[in-house]
Protein backbone atom coordinates (compact mmCIF):
# COMPACT_ATOMS: atom_id res chain seq x y z
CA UNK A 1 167.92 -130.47 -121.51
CA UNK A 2 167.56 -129.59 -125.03
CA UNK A 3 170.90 -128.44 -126.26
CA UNK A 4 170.97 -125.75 -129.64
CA UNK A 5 173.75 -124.21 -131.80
CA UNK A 6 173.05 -120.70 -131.94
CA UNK A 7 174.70 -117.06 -132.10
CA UNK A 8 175.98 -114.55 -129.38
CA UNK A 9 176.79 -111.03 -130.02
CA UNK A 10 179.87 -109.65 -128.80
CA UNK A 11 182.05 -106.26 -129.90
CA UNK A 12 180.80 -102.77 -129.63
CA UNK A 13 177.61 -101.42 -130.69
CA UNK A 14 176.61 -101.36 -134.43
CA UNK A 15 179.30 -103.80 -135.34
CA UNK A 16 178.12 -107.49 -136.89
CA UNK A 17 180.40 -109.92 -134.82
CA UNK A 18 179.11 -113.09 -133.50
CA UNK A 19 180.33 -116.36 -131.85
CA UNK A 20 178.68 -119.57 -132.32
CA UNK A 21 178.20 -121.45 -129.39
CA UNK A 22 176.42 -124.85 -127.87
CA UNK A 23 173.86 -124.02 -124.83
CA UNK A 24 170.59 -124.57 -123.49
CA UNK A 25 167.55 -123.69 -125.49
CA UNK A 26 166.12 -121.75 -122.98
CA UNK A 27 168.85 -119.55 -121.93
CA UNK A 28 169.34 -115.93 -122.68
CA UNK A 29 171.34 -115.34 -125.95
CA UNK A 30 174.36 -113.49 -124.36
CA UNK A 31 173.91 -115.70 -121.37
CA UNK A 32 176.14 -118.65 -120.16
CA UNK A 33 177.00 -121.00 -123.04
CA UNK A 34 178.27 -125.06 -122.95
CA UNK A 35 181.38 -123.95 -125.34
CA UNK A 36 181.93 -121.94 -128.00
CA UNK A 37 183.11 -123.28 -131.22
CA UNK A 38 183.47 -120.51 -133.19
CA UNK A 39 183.19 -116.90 -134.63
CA UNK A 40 181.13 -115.18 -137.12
CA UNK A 41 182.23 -111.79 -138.70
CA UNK A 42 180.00 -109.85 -141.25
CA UNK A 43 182.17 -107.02 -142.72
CA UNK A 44 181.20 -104.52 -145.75
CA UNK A 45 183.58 -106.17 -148.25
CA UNK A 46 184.16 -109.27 -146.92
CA UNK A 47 182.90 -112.36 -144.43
CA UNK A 48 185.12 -113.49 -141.92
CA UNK A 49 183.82 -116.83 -140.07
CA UNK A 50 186.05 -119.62 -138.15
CA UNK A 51 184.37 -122.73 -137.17
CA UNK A 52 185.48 -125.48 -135.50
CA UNK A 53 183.86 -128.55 -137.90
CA UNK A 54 185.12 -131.38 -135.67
CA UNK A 55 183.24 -129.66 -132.77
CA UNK A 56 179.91 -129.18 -134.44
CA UNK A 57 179.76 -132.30 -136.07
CA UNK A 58 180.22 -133.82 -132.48
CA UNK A 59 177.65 -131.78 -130.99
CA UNK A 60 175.05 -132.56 -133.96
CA UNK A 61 175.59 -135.91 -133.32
CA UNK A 62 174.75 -135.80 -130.07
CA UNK A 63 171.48 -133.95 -130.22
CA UNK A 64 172.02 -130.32 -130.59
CA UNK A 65 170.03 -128.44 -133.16
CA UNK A 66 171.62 -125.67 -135.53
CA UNK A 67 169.07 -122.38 -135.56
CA UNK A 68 168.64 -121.48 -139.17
CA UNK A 69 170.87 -118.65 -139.17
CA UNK A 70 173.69 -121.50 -138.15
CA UNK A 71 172.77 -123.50 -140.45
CA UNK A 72 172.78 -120.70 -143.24
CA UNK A 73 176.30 -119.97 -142.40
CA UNK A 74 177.37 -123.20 -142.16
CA UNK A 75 176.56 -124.00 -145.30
CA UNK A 76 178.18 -121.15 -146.82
């Protein structure tokens, strides 16, 4: 089972709001995810994003791959 770190959409339509979450590779992206460790917020002025480190460093270590846009925000 290859295991990824990738985003899910959520709020109403037009709005940027995202959660990251762990799951399968192959599963849809608003589909059933492993956990969610945490949220991703793109407003006009301002970014809003709350991640859980000790989570994704545990999951990295494990396996899981970051998509780039993860990774990209991450790093920010």
């Amino acid at each position: 089972m290859a295991v990824v770190i990738r985003l899910t959409k959520t709020g109403r339509k037009g709005e940027r709001k995202y959660r990251i979450v762990v799951k399968e590779k192959r599963s849809r992206r608003d589909g059933k995810s492993i956990e969610s460790i945490g949220m991703y917020e793109k407003r006009e002025k301002e970014v809003v994003k709350k991640i859980d480190m000790d989570r994704y460093k545990y999951w990295i270590s494990v396996g899981a791959q970051p998509t780039l846009s993860v990774a990209n925000i991450i790093k920010q």
